[in-house]
C-alpha atoms as a PDB file:
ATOM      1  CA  UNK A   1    -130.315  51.173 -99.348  1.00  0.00           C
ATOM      2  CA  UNK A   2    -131.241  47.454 -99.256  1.00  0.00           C
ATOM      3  CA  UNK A   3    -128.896  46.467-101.419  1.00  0.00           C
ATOM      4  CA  UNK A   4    -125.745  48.850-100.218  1.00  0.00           C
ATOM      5  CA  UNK A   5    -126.742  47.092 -96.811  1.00  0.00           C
ATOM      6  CA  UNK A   6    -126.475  43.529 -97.833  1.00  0.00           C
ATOM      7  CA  UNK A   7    -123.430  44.123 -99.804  1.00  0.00           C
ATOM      8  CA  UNK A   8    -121.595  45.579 -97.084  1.00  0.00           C
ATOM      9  CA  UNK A   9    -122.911  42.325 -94.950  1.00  0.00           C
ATOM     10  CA  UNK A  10    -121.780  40.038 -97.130  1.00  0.00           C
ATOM     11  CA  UNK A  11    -118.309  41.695 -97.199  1.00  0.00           C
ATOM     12  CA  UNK A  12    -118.050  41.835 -93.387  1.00  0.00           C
ATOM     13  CA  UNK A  13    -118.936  38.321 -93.532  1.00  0.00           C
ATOM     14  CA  UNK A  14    -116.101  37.636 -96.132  1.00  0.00           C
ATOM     15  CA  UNK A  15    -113.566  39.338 -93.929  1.00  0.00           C
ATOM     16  CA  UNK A  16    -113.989  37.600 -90.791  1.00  0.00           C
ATOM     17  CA  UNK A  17    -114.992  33.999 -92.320  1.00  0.00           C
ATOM     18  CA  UNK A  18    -111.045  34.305 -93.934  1.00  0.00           C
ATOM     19  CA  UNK A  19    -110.076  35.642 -90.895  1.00  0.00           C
ATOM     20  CA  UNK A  20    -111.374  32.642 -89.402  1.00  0.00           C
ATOM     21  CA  UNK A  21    -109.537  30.526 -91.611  1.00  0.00           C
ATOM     22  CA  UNK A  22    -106.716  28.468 -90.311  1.00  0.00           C
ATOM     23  CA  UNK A  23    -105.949  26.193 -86.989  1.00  0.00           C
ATOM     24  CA  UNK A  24    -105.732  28.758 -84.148  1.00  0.00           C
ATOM     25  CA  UNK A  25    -104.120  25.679 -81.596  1.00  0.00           C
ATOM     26  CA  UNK A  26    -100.921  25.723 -84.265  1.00  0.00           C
ATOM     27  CA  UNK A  27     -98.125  27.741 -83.891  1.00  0.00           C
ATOM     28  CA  UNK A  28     -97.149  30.731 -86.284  1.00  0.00           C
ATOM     29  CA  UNK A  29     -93.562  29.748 -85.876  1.00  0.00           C
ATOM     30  CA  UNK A  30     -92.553  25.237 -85.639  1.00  0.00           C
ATOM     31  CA  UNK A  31     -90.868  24.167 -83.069  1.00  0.00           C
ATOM     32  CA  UNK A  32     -86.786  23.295 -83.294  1.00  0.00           C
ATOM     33  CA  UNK A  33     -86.168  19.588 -82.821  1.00  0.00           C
ATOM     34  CA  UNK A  34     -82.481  17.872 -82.921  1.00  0.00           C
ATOM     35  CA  UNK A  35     -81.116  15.426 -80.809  1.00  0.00           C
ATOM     36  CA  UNK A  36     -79.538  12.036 -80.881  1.00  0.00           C
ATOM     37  CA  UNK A  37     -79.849   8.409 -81.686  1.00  0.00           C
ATOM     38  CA  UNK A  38     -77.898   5.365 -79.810  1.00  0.00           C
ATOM     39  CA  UNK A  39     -78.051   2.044 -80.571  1.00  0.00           C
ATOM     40  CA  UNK A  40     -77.146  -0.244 -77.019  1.00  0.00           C
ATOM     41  CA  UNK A  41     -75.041   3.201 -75.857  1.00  0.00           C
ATOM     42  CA  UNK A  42     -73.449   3.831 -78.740  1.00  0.00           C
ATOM     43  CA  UNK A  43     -74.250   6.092 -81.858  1.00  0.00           C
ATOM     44  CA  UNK A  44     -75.702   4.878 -84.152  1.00  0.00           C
ATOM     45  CA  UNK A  45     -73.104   6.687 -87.383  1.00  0.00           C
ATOM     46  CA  UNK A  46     -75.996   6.787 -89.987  1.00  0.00           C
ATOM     47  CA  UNK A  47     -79.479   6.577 -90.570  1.00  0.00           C
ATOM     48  CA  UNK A  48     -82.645   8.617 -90.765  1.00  0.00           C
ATOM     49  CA  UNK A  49     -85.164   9.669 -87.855  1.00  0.00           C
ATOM     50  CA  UNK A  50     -88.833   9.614 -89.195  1.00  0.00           C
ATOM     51  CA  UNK A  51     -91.493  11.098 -86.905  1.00  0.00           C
ATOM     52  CA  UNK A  52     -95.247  10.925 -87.983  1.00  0.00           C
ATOM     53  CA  UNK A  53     -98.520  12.223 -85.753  1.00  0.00           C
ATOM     54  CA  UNK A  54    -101.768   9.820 -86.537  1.00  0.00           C
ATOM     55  CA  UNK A  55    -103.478  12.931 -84.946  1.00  0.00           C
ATOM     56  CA  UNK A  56    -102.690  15.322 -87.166  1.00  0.00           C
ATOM     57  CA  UNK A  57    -101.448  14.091 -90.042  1.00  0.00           C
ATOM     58  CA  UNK A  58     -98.018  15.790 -89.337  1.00  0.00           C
ATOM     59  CA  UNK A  59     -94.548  14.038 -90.248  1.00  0.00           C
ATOM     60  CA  UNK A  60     -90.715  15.465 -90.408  1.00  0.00           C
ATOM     61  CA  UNK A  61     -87.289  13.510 -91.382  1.00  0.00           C
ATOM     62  CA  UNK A  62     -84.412  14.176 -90.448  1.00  0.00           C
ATOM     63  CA  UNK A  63     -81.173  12.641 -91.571  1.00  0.00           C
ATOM     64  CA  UNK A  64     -78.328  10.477 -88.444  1.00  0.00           C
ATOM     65  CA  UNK A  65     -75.184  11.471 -89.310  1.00  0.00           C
ATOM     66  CA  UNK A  66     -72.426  10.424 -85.860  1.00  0.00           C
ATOM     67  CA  UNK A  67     -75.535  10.109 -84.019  1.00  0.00           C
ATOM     68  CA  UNK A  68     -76.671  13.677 -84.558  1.00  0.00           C
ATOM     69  CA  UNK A  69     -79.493  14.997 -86.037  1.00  0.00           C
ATOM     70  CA  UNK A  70     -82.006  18.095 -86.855  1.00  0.00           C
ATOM     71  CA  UNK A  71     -84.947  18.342 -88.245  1.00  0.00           C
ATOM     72  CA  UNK A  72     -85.001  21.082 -90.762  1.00  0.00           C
ATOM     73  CA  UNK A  73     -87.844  23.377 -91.232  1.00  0.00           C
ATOM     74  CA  UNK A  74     -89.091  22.844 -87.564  1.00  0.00           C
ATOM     75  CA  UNK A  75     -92.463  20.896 -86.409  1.00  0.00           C
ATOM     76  CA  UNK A  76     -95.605  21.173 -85.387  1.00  0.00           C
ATOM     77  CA  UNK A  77     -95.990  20.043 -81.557  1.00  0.00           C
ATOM     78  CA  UNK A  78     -97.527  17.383 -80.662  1.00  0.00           C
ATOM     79  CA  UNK A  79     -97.585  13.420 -79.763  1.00  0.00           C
ATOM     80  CA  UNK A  80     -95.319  11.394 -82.739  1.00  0.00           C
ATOM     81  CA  UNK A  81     -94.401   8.147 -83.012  1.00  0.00           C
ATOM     82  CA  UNK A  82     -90.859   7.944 -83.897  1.00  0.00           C
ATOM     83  CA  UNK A  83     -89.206   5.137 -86.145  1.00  0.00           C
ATOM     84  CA  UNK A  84     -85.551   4.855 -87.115  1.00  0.00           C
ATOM     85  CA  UNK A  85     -84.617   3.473 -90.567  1.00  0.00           C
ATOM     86  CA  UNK A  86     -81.311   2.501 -92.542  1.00  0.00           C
ATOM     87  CA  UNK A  87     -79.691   5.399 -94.444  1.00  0.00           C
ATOM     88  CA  UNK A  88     -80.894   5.066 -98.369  1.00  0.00           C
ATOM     89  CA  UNK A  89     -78.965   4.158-101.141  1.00  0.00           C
ATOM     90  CA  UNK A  90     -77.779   7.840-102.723  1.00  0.00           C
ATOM     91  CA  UNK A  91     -75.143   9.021-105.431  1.00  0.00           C
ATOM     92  CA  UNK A  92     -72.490   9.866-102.668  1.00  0.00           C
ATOM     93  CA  UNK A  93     -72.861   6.715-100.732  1.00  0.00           C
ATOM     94  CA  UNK A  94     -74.439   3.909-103.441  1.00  0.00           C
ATOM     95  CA  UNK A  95     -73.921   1.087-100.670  1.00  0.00           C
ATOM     96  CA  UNK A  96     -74.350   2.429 -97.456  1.00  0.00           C
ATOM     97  CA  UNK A  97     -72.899  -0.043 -94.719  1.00  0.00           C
ATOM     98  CA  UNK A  98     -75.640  -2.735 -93.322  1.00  0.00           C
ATOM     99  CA  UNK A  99     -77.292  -1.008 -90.470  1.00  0.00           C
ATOM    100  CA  UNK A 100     -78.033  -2.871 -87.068  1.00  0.00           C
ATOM    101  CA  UNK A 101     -81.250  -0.720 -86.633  1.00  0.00           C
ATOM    102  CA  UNK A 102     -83.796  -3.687 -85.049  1.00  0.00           C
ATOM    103  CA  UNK A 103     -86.451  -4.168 -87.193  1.00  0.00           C
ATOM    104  CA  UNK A 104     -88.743  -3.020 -84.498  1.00  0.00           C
ATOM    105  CA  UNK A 105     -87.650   0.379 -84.474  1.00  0.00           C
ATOM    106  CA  UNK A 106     -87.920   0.693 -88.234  1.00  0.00           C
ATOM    107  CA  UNK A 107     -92.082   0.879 -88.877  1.00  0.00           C
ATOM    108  CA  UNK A 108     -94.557   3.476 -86.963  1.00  0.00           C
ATOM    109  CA  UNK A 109     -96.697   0.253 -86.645  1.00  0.00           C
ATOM    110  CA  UNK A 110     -93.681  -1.335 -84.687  1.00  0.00           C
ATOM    111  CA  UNK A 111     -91.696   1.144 -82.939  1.00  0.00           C
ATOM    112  CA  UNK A 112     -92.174   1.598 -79.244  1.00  0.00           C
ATOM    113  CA  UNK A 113     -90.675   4.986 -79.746  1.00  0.00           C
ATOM    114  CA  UNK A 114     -92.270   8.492 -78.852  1.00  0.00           C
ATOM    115  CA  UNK A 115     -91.636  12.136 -78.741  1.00  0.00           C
ATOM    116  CA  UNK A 116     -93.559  14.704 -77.299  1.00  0.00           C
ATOM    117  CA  UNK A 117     -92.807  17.918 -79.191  1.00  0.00           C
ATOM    118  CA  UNK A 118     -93.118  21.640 -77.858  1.00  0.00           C
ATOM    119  CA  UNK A 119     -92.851  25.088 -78.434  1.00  0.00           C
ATOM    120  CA  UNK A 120     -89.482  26.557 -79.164  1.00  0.00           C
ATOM    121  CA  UNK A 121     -86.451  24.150 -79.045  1.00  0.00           C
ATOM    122  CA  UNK A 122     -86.687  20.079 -78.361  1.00  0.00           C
ATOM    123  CA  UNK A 123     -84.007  17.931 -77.396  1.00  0.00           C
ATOM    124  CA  UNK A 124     -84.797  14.576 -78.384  1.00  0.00           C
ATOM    125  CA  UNK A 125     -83.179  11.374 -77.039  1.00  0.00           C
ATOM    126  CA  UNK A 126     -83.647   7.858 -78.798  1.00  0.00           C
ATOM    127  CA  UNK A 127     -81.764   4.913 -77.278  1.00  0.00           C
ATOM    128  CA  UNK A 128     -82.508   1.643 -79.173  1.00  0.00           C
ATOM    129  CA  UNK A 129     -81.550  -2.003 -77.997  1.00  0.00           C
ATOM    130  CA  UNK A 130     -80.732  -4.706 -79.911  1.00  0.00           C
END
């Protein structure tokens, strides 16, 4: 009896220690995010949106493309700091043009830049001056 009693202890204890597991404060589903990027009122045609929590570790990309863009896969809400780099070198476009991104806007260190992220879906806004 003894023993069927602190078997079937240390399998309740199992169960709820994994159901336990995991960050209750996080959402089962991520958030939506898209929005724009302007550069002195106008769009800025390429480049890519970084966002990156010091909090939690978090971080999502998103590609500019006419000013546009959505982050795919969703996030986590939350407080990031939001930078905004040149578009990469890639096989379809193996120069891309010289951006005019400020150099401020293009480091998490340097970027004045934030976005607060909720639940469901974000519009996000990023004007940048020269």
């Amino acid at each position: 009896m003894k023993n069927s009693s602190l078997a079937w202890f240390a399998s309740a204890f199992c169960v709820m220690a994994t159901l336990g597991c995991g960050d209750s404060s996080r959402p089962t589903a991520p958030s939506t995010v898209r929005g724009v990027v302007t550069l002195d009122g106008q769009v800025l045609p390429e480049g890519v949106v970084n966002f990156s929590s010091s909090s939690t570790g978090d971080a999502a990309i998103a590609l500019v493309a006419d000013g546009k863009f959505v982050v795919t896969g969703g996030m986590v809400p939350g407080t990031y700091k939001v930078s905004v780099t040149p578009p990469t070198p890639t096989p379809e476009n193996p120069t891309p043009p010289v951006s005019k991104v400020p150099e401020k806007y293009r480091a998490p260190e340097t970027t004045d830049l934030t976005s607060k992220i909720t639940g469901g879906t974000n519009e996000v806004k990023l004007d940048l001056k020269s």
